[in-house]
PDB file of N, CA and C in Angstrom:
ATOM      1  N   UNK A   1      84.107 120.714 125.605  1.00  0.00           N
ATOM      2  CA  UNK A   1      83.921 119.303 125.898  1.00  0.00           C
ATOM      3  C   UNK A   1      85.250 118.580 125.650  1.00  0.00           C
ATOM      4  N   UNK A   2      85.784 117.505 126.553  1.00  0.00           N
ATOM      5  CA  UNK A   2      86.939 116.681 126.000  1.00  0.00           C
ATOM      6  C   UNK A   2      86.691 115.993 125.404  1.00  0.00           C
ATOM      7  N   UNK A   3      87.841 115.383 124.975  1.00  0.00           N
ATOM      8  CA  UNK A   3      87.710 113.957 124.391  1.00  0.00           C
ATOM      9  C   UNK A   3      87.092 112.957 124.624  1.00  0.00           C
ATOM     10  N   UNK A   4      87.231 112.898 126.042  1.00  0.00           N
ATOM     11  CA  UNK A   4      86.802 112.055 127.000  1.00  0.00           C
ATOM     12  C   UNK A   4      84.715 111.887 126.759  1.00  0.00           C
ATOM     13  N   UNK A   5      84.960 112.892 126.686  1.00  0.00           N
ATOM     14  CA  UNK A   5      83.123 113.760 127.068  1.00  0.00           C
ATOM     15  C   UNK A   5      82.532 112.996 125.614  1.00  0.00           C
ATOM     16  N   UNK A   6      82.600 112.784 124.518  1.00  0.00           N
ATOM     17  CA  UNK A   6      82.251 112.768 123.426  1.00  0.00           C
ATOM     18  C   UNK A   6      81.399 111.245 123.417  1.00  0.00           C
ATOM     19  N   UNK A   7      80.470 111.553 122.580  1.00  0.00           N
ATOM     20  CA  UNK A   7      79.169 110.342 122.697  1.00  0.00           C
ATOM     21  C   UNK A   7      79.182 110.169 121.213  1.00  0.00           C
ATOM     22  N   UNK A   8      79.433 109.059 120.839  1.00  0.00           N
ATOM     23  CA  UNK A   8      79.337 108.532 119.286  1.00  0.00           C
ATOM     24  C   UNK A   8      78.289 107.410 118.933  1.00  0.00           C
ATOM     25  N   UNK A   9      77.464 108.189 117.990  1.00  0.00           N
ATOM     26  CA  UNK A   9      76.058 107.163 117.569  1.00  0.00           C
ATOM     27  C   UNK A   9      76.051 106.524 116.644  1.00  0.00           C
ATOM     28  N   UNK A  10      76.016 104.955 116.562  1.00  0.00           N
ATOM     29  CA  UNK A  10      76.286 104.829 114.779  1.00  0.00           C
ATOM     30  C   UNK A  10      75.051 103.656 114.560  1.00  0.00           C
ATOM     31  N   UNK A  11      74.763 103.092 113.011  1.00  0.00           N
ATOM     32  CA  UNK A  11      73.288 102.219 113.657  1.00  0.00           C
ATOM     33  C   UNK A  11      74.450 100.608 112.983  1.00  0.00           C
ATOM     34  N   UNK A  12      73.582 100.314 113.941  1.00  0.00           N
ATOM     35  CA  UNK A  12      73.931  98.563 113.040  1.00  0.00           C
ATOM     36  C   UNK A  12      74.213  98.538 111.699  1.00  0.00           C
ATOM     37  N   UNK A  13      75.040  97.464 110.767  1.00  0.00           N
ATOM     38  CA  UNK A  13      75.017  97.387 109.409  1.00  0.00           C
ATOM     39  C   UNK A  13      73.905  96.148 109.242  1.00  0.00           C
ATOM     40  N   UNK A  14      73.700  95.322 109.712  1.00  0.00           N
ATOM     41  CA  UNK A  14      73.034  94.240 109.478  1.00  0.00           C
ATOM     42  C   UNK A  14      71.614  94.755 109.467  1.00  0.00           C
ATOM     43  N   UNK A  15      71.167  95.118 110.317  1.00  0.00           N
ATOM     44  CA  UNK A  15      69.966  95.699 110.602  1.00  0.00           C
ATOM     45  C   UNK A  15      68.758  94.784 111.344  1.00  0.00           C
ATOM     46  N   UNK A  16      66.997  95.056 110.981  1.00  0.00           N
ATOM     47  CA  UNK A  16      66.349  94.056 111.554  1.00  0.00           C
ATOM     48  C   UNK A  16      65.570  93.101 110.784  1.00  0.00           C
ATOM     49  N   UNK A  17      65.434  91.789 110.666  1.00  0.00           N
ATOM     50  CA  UNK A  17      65.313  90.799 110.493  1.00  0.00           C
ATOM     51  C   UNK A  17      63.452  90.705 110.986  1.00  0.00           C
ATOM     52  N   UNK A  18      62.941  90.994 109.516  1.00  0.00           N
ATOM     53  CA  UNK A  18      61.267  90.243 109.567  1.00  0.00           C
ATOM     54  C   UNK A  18      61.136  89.418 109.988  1.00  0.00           C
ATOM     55  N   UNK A  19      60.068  88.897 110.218  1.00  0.00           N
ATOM     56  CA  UNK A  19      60.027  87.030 110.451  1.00  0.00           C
ATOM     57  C   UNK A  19      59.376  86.885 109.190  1.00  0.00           C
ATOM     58  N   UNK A  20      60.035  85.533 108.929  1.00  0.00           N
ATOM     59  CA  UNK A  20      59.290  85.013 108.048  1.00  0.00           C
ATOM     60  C   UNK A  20      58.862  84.014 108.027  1.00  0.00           C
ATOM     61  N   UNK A  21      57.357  83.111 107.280  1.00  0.00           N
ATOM     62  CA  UNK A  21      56.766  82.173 107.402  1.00  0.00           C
ATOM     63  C   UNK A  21      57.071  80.757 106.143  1.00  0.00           C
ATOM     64  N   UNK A  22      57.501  80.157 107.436  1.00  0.00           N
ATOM     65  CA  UNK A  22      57.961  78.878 105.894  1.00  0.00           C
ATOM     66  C   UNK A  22      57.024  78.033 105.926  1.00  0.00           C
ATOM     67  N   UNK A  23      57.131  77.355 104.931  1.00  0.00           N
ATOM     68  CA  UNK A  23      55.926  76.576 104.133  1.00  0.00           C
ATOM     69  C   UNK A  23      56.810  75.277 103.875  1.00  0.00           C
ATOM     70  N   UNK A  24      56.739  74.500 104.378  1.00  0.00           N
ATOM     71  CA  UNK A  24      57.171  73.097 103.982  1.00  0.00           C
ATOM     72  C   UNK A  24      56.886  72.425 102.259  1.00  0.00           C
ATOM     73  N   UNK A  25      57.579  71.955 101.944  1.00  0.00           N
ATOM     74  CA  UNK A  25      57.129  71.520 100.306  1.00  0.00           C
ATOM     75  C   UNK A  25      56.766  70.124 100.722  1.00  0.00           C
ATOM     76  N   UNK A  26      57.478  69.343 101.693  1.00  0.00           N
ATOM     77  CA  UNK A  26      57.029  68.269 101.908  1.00  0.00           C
ATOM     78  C   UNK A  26      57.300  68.098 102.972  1.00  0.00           C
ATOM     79  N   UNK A  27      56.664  66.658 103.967  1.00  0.00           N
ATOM     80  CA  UNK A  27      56.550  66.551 105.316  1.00  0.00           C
ATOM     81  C   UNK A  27      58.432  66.178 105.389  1.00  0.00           C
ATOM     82  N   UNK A  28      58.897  66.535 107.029  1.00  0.00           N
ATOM     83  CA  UNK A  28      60.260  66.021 107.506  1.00  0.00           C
ATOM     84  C   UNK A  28      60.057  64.053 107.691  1.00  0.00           C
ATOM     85  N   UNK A  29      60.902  64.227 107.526  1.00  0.00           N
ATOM     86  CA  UNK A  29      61.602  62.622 107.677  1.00  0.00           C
ATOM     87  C   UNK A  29      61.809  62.274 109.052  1.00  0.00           C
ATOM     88  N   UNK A  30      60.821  61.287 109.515  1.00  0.00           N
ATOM     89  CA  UNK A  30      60.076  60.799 110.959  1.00  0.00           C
ATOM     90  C   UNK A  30      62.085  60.160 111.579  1.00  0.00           C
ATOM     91  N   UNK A  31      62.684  59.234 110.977  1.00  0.00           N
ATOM     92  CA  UNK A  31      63.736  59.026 111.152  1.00  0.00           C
ATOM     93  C   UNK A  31      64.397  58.569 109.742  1.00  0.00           C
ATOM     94  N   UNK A  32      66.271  58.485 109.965  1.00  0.00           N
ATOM     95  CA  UNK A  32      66.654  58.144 108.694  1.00  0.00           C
ATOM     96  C   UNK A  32      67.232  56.988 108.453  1.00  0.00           C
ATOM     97  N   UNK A  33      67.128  55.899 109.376  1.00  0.00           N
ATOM     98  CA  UNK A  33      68.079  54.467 109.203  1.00  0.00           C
ATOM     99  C   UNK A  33      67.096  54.009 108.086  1.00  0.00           C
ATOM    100  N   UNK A  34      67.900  53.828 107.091  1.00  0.00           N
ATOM    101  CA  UNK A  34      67.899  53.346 105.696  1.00  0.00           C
ATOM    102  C   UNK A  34      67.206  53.835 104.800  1.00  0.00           C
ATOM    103  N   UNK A  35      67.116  55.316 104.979  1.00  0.00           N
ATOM    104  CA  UNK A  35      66.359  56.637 103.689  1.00  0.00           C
ATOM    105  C   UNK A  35      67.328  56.538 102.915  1.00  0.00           C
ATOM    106  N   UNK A  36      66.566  56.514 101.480  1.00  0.00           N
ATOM    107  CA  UNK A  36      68.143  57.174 100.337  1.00  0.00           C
ATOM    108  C   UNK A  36      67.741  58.533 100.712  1.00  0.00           C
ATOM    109  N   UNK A  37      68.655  59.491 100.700  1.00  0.00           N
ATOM    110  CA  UNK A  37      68.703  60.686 100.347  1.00  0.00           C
ATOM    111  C   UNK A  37      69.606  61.117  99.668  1.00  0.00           C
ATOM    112  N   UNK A  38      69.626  62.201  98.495  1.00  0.00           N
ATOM    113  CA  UNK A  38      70.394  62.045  97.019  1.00  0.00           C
ATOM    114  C   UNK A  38      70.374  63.959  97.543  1.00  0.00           C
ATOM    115  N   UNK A  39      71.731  64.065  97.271  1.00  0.00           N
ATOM    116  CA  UNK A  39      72.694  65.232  97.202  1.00  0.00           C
ATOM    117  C   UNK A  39      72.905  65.937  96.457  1.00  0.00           C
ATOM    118  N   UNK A  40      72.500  66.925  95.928  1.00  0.00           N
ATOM    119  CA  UNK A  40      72.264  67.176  94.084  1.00  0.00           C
ATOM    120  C   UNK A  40      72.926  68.856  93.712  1.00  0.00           C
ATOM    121  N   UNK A  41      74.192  68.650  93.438  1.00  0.00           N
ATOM    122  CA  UNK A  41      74.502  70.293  93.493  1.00  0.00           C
ATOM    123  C   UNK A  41      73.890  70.549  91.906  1.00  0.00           C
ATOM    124  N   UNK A  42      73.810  71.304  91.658  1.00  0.00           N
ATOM    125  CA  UNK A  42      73.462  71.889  90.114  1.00  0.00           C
ATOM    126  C   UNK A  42      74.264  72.889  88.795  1.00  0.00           C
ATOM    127  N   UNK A  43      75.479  73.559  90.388  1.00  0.00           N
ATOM    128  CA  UNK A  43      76.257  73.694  89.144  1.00  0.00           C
ATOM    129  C   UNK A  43      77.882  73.562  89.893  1.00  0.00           C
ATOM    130  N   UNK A  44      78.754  73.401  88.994  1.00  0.00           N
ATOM    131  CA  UNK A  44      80.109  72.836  89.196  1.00  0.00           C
ATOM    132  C   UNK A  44      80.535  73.609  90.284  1.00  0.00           C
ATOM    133  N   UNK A  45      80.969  72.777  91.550  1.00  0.00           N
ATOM    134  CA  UNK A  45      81.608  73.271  92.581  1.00  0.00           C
ATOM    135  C   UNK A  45      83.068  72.920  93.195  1.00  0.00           C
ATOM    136  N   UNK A  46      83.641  73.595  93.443  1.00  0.00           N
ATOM    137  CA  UNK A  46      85.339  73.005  94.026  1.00  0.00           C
ATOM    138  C   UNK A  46      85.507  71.564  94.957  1.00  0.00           C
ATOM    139  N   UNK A  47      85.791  71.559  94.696  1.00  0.00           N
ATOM    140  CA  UNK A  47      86.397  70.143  95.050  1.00  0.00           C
ATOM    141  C   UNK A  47      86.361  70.353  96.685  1.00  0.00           C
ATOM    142  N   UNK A  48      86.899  70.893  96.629  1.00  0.00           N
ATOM    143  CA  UNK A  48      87.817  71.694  98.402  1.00  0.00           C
ATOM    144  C   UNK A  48      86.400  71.763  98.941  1.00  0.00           C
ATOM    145  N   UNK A  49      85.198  71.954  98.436  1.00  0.00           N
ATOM    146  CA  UNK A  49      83.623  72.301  99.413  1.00  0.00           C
ATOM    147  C   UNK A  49      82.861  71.485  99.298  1.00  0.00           C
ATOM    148  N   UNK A  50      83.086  70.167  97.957  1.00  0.00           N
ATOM    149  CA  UNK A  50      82.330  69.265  98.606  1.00  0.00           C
ATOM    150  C   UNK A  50      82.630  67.772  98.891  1.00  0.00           C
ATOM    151  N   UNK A  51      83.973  67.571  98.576  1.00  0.00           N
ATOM    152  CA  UNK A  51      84.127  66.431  98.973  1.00  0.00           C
ATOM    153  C   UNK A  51      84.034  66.618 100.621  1.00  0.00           C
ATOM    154  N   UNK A  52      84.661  67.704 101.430  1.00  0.00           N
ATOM    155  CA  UNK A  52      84.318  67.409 103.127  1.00  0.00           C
ATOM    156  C   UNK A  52      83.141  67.202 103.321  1.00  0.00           C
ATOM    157  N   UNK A  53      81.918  68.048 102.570  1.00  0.00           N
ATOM    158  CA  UNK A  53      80.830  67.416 102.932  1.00  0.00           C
ATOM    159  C   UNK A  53      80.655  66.633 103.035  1.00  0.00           C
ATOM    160  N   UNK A  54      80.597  65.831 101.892  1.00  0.00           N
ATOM    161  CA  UNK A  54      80.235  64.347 101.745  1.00  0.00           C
ATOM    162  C   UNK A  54      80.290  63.567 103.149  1.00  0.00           C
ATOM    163  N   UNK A  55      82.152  63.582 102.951  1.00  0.00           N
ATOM    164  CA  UNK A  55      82.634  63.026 103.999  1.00  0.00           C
ATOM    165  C   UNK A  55      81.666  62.874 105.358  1.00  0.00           C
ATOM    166  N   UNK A  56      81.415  64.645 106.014  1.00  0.00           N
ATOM    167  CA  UNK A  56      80.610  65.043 106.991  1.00  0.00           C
ATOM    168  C   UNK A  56      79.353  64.262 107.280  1.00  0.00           C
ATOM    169  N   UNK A  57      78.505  64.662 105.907  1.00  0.00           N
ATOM    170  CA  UNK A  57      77.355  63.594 105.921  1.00  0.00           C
ATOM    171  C   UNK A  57      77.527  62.287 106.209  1.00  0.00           C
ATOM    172  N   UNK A  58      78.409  62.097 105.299  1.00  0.00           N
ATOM    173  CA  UNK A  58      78.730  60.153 105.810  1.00  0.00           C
ATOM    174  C   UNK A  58      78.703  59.984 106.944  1.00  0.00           C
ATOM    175  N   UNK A  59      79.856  60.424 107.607  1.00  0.00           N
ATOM    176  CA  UNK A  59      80.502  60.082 108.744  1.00  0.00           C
ATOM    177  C   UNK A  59      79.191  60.646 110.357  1.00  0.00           C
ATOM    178  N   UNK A  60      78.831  61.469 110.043  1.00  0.00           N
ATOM    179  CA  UNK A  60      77.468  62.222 110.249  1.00  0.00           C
ATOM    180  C   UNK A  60      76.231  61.456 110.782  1.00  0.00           C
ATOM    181  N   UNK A  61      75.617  60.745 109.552  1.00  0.00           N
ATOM    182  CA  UNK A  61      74.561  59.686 109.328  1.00  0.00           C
ATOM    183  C   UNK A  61      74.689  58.643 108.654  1.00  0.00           C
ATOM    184  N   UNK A  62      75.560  57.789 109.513  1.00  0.00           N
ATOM    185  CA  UNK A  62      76.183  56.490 108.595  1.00  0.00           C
ATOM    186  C   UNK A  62      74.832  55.629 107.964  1.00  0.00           C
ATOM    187  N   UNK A  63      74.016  55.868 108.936  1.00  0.00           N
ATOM    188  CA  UNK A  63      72.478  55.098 108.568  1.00  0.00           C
ATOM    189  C   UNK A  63      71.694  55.153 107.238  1.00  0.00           C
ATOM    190  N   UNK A  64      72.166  56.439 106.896  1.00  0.00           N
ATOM    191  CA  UNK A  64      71.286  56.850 105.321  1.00  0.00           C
ATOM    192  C   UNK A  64      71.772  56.546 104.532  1.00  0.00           C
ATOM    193  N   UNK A  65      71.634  56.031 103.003  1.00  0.00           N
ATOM    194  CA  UNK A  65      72.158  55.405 101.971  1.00  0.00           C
ATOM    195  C   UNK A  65      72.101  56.979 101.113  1.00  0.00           C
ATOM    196  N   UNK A  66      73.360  57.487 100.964  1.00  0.00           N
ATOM    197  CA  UNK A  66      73.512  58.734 100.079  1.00  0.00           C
ATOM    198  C   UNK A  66      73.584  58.351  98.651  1.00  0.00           C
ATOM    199  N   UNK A  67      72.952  58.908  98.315  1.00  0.00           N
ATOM    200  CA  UNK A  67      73.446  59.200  96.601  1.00  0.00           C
ATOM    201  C   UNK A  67      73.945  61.075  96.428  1.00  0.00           C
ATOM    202  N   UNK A  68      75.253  60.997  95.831  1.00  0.00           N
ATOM    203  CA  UNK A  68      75.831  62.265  95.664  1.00  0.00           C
ATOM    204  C   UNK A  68      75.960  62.289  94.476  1.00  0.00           C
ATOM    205  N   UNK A  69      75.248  63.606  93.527  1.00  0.00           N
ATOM    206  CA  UNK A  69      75.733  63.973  92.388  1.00  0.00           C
ATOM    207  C   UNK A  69      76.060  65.294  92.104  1.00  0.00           C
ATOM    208  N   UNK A  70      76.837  65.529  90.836  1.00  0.00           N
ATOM    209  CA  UNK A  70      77.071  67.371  90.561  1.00  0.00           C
ATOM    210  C   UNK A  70      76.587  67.380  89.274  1.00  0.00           C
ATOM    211  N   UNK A  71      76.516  68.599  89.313  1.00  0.00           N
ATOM    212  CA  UNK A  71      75.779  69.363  87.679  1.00  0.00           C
ATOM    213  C   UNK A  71      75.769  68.057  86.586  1.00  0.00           C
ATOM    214  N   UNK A  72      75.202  68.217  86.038  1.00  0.00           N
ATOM    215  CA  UNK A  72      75.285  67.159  84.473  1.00  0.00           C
ATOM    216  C   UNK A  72      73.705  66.910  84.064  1.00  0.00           C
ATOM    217  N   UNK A  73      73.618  65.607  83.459  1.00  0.00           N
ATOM    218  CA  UNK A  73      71.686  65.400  82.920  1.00  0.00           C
ATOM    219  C   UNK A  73      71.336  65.819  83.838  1.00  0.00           C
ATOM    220  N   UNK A  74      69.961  66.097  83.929  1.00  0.00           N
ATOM    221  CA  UNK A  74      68.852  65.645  84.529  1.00  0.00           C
ATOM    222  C   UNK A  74      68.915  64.623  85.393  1.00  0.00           C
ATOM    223  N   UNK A  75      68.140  64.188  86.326  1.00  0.00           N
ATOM    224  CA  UNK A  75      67.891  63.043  87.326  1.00  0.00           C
ATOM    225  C   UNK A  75      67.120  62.162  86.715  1.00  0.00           C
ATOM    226  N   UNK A  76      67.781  60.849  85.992  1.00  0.00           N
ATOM    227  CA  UNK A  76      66.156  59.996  85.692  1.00  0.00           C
ATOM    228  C   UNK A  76      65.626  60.006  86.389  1.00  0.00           C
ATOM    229  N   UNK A  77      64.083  60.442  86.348  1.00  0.00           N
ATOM    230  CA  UNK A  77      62.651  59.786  87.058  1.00  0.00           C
ATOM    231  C   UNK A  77      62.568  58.961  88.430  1.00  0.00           C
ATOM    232  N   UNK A  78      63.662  57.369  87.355  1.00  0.00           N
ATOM    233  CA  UNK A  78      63.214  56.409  88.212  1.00  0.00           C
ATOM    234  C   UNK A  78      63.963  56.389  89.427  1.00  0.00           C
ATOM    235  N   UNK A  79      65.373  57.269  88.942  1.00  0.00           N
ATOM    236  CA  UNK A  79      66.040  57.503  90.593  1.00  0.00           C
ATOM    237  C   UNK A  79      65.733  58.646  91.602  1.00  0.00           C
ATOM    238  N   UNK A  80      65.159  59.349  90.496  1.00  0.00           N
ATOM    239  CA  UNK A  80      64.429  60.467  91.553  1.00  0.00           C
ATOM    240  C   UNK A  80      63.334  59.895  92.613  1.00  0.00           C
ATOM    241  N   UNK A  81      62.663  58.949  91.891  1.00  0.00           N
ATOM    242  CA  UNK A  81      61.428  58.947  92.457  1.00  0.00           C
ATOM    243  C   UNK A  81      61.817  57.647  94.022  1.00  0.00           C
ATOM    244  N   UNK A  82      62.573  57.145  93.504  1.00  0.00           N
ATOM    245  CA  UNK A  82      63.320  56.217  94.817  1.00  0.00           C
ATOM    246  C   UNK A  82      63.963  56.820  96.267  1.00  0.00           C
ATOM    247  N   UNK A  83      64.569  58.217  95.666  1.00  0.00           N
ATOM    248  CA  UNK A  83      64.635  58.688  96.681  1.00  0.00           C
ATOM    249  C   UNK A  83      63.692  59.119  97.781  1.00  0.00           C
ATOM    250  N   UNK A  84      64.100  59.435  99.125  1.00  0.00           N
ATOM    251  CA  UNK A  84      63.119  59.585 100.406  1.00  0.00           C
ATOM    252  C   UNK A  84      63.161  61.186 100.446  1.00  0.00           C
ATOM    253  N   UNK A  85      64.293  61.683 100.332  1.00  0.00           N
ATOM    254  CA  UNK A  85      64.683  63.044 100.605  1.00  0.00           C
ATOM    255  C   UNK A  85      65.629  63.610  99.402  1.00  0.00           C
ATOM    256  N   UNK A  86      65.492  64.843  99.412  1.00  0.00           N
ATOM    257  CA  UNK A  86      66.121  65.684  98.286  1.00  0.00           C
ATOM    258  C   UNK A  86      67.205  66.544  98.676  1.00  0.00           C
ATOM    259  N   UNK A  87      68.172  67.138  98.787  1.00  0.00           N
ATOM    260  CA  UNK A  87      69.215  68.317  99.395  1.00  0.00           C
ATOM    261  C   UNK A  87      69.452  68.274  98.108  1.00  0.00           C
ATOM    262  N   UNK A  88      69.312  69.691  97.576  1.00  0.00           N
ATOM    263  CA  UNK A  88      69.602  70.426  96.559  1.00  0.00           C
ATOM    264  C   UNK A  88      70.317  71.739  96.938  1.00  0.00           C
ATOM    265  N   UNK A  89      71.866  71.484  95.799  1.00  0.00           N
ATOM    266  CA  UNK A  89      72.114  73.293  96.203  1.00  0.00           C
ATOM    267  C   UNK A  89      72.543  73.659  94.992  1.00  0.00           C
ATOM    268  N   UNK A  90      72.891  74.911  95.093  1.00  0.00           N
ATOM    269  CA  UNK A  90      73.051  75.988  93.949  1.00  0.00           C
ATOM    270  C   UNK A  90      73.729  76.953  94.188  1.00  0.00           C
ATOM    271  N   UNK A  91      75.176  76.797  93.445  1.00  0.00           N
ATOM    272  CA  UNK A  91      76.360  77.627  93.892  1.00  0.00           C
ATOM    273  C   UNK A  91      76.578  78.196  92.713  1.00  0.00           C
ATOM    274  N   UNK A  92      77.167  79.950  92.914  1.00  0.00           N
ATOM    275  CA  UNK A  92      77.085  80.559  91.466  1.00  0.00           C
ATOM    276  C   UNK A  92      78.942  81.055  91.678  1.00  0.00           C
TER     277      UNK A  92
END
Protein backbone atom coordinates (compact mmCIF):
# COMPACT_ATOMS: atom_id res chain seq x y z
CA UNK A 1 0.00 0.00 0.00
CA UNK A 2 1.41 3.71 -0.47
CA UNK A 3 1.41 6.45 1.30
CA UNK A 4 -0.99 7.79 -0.63
CA UNK A 5 -3.41 4.60 0.00
CA UNK A 6 -3.44 4.99 3.86
CA UNK A 7 -6.86 5.73 5.76
CA UNK A 8 -6.43 7.33 9.25
CA UNK A 9 -9.27 7.01 11.98
CA UNK A 10 -9.21 9.12 14.95
CA UNK A 11 -12.52 10.05 17.24
CA UNK A 12 -13.34 13.58 18.25
CA UNK A 13 -11.79 15.03 21.60
CA UNK A 14 -14.84 16.93 22.57
CA UNK A 15 -17.17 14.26 22.08
CA UNK A 16 -21.24 14.10 22.41
CA UNK A 17 -23.18 16.49 24.22
CA UNK A 18 -26.57 15.12 26.27
CA UNK A 19 -29.26 17.44 26.28
CA UNK A 20 -30.01 18.84 29.09
CA UNK A 21 -33.16 20.20 30.83
CA UNK A 22 -33.08 23.64 32.49
CA UNK A 23 -35.24 24.71 35.07
CA UNK A 24 -35.62 28.37 35.45
CA UNK A 25 -35.19 29.66 39.21
CA UNK A 26 -37.16 32.55 38.25
CA UNK A 27 -39.36 33.95 35.42
CA UNK A 28 -37.11 36.16 32.44
CA UNK A 29 -37.47 39.80 32.47
CA UNK A 30 -40.57 40.81 30.05
CA UNK A 31 -38.27 44.06 29.19
CA UNK A 32 -35.41 46.12 30.89
CA UNK A 33 -35.92 50.05 30.63
CA UNK A 34 -35.47 50.88 34.19
CA UNK A 35 -34.75 47.20 35.97
CA UNK A 36 -31.96 47.45 38.59
CA UNK A 37 -29.99 44.58 37.86
CA UNK A 38 -26.94 44.06 40.36
CA UNK A 39 -23.69 42.27 39.05
CA UNK A 40 -22.25 40.27 41.81
CA UNK A 41 -18.84 38.50 41.27
CA UNK A 42 -17.99 36.52 44.50
CA UNK A 43 -14.55 36.17 44.38
CA UNK A 44 -11.66 38.69 43.45
CA UNK A 45 -11.25 39.07 39.77
CA UNK A 46 -8.64 41.04 37.45
CA UNK A 47 -9.28 44.10 36.66
CA UNK A 48 -8.46 43.45 32.84
CA UNK A 49 -12.07 41.02 32.90
CA UNK A 50 -14.22 43.11 34.50
CA UNK A 51 -14.01 46.46 34.14
CA UNK A 52 -14.72 45.78 29.98
CA UNK A 53 -17.62 44.18 31.09
CA UNK A 54 -19.07 46.61 32.88
CA UNK A 55 -18.29 48.94 30.31
CA UNK A 56 -20.08 46.30 27.68
CA UNK A 57 -23.13 46.07 29.80
CA UNK A 58 -23.40 49.76 30.10
CA UNK A 59 -22.83 50.70 26.85
CA UNK A 60 -24.96 47.45 25.88
CA UNK A 61 -28.23 48.36 27.94
CA UNK A 62 -27.99 51.93 28.72
CA UNK A 63 -31.72 51.48 29.96
CA UNK A 64 -30.98 49.29 33.08
CA UNK A 65 -29.81 50.89 36.26
CA UNK A 66 -26.66 48.50 37.16
CA UNK A 67 -25.43 47.97 40.41
CA UNK A 68 -21.81 46.31 40.16
CA UNK A 69 -20.15 44.66 43.02
CA UNK A 70 -16.99 42.20 43.85
CA UNK A 71 -16.35 39.77 46.61
CA UNK A 72 -16.71 41.42 50.15
CA UNK A 73 -20.04 41.31 52.86
CA UNK A 74 -22.84 39.84 52.05
CA UNK A 75 -25.63 41.79 50.07
CA UNK A 76 -27.90 43.66 52.58
CA UNK A 77 -31.39 42.29 52.25
CA UNK A 78 -32.71 45.58 51.55
CA UNK A 79 -30.58 45.95 48.36
CA UNK A 80 -30.99 42.61 47.39
CA UNK A 81 -34.46 42.61 47.58
CA UNK A 82 -34.75 45.96 45.28
CA UNK A 83 -33.16 44.41 42.75
CA UNK A 84 -35.22 43.02 39.47
CA UNK A 85 -32.48 40.66 38.30
CA UNK A 86 -29.41 38.90 39.69
CA UNK A 87 -26.01 38.00 37.39
CA UNK A 88 -23.90 36.23 39.64
CA UNK A 89 -20.43 34.81 38.84
CA UNK A 90 -17.78 32.79 40.30
CA UNK A 91 -14.26 32.83 39.21
CA UNK A 92 -11.64 30.50 40.84
Amino acid sequence: MATNDRIYKCLNPVGLQDPVDLYPLAPRLDRFDGKIIMFNMMVNVEQEFLTPLEKMLRDDYPEVNWIFRESGPPIPDEEFRAADALIQGVAF
